[in-house]
N, C-alpha and C. Protein backbone atom coordinates (compact mmCIF):
# COMPACT_ATOMS: atom_id res chain seq x y z
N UNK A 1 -105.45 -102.06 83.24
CA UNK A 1 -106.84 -102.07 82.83
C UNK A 1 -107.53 -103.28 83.46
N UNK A 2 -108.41 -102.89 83.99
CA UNK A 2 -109.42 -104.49 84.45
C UNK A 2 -110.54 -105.08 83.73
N UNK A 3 -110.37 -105.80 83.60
CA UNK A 3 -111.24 -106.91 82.52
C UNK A 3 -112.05 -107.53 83.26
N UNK A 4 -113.56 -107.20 83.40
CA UNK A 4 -114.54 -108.53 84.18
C UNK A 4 -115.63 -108.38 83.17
N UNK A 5 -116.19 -109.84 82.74
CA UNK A 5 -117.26 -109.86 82.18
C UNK A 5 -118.49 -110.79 82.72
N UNK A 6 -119.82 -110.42 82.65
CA UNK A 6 -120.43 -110.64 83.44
C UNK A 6 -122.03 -110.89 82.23
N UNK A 7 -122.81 -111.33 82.17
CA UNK A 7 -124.54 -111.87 81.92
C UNK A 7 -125.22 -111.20 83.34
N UNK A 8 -125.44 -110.27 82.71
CA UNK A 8 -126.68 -109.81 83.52
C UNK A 8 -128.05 -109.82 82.72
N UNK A 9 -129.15 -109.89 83.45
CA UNK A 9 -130.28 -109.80 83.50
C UNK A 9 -131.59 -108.70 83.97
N UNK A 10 -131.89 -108.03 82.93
CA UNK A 10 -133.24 -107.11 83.35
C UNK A 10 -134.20 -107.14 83.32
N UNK A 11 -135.03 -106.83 84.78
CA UNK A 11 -136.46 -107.52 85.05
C UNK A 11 -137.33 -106.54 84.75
N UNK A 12 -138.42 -106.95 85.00
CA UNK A 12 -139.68 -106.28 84.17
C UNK A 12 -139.53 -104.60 84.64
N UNK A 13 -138.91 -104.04 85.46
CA UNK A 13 -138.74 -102.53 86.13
C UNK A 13 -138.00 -101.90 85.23
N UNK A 14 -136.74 -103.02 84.38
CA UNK A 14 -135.55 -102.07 83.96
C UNK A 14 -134.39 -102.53 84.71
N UNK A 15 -134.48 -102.70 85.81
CA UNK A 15 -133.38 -102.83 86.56
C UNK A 15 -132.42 -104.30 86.82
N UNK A 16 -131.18 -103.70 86.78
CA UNK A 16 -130.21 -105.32 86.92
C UNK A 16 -129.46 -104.77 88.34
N UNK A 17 -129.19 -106.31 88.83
CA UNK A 17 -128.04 -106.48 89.64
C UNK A 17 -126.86 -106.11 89.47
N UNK A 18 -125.38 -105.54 89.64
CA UNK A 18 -124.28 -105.44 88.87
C UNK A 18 -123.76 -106.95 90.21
N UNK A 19 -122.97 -107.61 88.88
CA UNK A 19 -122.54 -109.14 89.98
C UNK A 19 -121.27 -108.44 90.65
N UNK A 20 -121.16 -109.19 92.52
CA UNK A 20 -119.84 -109.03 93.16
C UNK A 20 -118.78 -108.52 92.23
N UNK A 21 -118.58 -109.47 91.41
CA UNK A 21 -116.94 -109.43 90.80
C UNK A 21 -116.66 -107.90 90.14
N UNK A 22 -117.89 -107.58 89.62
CA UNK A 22 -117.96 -106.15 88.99
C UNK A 22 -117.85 -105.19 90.38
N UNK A 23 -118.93 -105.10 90.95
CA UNK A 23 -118.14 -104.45 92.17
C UNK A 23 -117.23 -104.15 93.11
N UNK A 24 -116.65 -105.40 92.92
CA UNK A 24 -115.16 -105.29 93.80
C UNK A 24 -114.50 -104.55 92.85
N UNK A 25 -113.95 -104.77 91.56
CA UNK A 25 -113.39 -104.54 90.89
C UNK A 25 -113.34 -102.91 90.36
N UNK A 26 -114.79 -102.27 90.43
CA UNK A 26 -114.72 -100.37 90.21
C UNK A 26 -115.01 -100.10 91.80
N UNK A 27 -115.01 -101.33 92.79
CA UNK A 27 -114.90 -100.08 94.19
C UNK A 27 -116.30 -99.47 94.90
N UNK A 28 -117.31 -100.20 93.97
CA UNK A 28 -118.86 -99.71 94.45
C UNK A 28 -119.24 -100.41 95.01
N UNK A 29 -119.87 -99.62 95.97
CA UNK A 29 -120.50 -100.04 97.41
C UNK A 29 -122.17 -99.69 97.18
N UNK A 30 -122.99 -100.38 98.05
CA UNK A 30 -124.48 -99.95 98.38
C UNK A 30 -124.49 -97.98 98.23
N UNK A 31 -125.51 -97.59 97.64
CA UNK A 31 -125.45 -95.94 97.78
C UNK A 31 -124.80 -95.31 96.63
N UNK A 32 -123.89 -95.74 96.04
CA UNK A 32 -122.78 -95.47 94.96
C UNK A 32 -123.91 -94.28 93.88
N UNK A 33 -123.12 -93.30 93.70
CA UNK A 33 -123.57 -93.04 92.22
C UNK A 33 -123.14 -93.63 91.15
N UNK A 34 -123.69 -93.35 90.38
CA UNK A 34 -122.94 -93.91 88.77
C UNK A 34 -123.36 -92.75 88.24
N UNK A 35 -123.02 -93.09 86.72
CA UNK A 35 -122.92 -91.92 85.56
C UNK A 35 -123.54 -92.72 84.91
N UNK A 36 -124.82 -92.65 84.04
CA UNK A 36 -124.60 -93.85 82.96
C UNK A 36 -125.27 -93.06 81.55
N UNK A 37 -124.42 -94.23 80.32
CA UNK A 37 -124.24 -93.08 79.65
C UNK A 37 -124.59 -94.43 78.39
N UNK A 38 -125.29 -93.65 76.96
CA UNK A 38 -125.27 -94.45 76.11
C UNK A 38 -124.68 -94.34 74.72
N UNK A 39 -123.87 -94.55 74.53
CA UNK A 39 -122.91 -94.77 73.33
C UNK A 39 -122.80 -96.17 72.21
N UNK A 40 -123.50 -95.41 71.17
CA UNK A 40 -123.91 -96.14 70.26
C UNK A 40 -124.85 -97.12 70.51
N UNK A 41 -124.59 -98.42 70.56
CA UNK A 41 -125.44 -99.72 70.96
C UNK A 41 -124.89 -100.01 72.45
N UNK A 42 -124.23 -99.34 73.05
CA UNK A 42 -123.73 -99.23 74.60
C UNK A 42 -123.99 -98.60 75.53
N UNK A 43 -124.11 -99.11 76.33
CA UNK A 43 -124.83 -98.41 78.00
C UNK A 43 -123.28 -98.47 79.00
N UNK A 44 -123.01 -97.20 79.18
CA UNK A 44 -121.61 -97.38 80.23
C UNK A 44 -122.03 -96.83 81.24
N UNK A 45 -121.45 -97.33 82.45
CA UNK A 45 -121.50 -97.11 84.07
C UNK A 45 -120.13 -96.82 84.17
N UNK A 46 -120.36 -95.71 84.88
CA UNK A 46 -119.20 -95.60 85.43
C UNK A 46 -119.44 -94.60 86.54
N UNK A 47 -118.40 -94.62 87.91
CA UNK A 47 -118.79 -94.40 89.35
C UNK A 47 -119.19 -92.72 88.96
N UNK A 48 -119.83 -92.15 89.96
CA UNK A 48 -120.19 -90.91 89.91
C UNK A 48 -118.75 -90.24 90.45
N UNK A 49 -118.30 -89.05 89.34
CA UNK A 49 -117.25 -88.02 89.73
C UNK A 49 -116.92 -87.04 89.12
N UNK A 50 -116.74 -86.22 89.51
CA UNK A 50 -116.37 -84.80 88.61
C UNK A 50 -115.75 -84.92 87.00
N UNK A 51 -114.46 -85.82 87.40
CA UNK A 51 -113.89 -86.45 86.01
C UNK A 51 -114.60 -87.19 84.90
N UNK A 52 -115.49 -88.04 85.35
CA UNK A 52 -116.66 -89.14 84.54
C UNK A 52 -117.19 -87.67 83.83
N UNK A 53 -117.71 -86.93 84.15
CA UNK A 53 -118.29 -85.58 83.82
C UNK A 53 -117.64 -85.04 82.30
N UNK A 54 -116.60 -84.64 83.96
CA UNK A 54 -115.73 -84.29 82.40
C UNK A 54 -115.23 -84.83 81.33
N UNK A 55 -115.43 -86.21 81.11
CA UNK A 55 -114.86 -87.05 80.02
C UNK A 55 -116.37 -87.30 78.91
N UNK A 56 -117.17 -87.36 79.68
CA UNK A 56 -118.16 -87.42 78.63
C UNK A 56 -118.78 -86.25 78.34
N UNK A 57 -118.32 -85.41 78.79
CA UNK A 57 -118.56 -83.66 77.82
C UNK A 57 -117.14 -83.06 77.17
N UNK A 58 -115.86 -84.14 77.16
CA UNK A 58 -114.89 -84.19 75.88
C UNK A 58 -115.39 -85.29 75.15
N UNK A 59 -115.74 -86.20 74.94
CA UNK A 59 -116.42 -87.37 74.44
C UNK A 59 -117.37 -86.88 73.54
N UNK A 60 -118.42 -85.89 73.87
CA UNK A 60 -119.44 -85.41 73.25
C UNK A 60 -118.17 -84.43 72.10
N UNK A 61 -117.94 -83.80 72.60
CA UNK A 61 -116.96 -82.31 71.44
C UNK A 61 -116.56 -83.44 70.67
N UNK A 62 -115.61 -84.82 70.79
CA UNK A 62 -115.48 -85.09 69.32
C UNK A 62 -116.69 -85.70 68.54
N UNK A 63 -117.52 -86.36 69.22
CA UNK A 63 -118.94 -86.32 68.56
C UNK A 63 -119.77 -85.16 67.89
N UNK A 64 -119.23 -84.03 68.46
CA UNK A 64 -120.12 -82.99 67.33
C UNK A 64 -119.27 -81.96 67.90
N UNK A 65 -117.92 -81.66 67.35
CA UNK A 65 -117.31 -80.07 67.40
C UNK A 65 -117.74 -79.24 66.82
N UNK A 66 -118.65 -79.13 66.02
CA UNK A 66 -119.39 -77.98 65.83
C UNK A 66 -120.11 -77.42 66.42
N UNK A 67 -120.60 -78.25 67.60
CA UNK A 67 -121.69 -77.59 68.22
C UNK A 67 -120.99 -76.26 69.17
N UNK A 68 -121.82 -75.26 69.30
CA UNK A 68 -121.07 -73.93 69.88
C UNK A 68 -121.43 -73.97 71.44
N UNK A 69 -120.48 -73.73 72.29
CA UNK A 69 -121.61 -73.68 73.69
C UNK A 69 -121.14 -72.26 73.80
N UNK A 70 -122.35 -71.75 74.35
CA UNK A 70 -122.53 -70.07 74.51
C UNK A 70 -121.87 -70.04 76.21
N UNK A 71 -120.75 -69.01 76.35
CA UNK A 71 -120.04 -68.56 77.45
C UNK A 71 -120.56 -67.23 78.27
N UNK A 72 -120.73 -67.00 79.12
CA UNK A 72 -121.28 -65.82 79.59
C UNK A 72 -120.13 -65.56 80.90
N UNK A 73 -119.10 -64.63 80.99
CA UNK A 73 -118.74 -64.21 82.53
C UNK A 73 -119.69 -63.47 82.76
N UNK A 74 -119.47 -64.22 84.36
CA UNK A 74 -120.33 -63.82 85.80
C UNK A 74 -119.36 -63.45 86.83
N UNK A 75 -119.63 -62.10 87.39
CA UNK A 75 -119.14 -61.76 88.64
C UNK A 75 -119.96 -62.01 89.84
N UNK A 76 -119.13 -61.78 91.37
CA UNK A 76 -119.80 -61.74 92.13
C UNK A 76 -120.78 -63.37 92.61
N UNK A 77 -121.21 -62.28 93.35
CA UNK A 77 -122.05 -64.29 94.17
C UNK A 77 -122.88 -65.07 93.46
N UNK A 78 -123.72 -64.21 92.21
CA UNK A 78 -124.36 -65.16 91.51
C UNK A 78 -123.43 -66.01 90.31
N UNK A 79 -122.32 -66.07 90.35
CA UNK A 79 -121.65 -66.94 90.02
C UNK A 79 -121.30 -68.47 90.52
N UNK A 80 -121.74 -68.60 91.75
CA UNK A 80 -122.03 -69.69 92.39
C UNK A 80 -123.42 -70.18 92.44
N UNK A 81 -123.23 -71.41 91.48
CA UNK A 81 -125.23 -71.99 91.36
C UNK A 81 -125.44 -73.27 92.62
N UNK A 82 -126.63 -73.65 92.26
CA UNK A 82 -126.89 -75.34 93.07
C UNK A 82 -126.28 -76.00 92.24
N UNK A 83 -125.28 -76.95 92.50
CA UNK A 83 -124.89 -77.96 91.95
C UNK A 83 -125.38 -79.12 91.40
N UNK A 84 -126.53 -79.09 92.36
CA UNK A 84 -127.79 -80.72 92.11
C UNK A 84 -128.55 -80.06 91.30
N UNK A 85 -128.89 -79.28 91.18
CA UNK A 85 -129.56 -78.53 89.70
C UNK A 85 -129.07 -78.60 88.25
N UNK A 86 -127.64 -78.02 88.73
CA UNK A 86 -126.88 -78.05 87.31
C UNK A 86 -127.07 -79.83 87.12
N UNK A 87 -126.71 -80.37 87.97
CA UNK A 87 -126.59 -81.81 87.44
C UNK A 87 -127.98 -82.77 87.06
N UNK A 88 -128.96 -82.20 87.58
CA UNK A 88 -130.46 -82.43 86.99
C UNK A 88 -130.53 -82.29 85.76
N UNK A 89 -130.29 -80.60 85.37
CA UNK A 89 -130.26 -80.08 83.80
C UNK A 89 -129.55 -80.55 82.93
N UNK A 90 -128.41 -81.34 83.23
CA UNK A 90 -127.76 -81.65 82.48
C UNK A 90 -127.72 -83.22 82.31
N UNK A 91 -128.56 -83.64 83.22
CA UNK A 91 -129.51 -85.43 82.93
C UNK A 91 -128.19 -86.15 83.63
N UNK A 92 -127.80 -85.95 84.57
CA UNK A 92 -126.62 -86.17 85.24
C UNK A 92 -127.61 -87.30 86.80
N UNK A 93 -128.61 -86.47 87.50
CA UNK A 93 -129.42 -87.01 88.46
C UNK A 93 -131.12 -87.09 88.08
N UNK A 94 -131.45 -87.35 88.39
CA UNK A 94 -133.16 -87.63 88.07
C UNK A 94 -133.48 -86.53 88.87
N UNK A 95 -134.93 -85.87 88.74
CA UNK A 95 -135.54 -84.81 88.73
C UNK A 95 -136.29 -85.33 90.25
N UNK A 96 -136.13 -84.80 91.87
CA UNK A 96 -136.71 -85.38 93.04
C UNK A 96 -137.81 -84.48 93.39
């Protein structure tokens, strides 16, 4: 597990720096996606990836297993969507 802790600062936009040490350390470069996500009194970053995805839509089920998600099979080609869409709708990328 890696441990870096860091004082950051947010300017009048919203926006912070993440310091070197944090970046060396998850591997992000200029361009990087992130995921960011807010849990409880917490704001988590974490790099953009299929898995990050999938952990915070198991994350959510134990936060509310009741909730039902409606399944539909699809055959054929419209079974393949835009991907940057789905991930818009689902507050994954900002709306361009």
């Amino acid at each position: 597990m890696i441990y870096v802790e860091a004082i950051v600062k947010v300017d009048k936009q919203g926006r912070m720096v993440l310091p070197r040490d944090v970046r060396i350390a998850l591997g992000i470069e200029g361009g990087a996606e992130m995921v960011c996500r807010v849990v409880g009194n917490k704001v988590i970053l974490e790099r953009f990836s299929i898995e990050s995805i999938q952990r915070a839509f198991a994350d959510l089920e134990e936060v509310a297993p009741s909730l039902e998600v409606d399944t539909v099979e699809v055959e054929g080609e419209d079974k393949y969507f835009d991907s940057e869409y789905a991930l818009r709708k689902i507050g994954i990328r900002g709306v361009s």
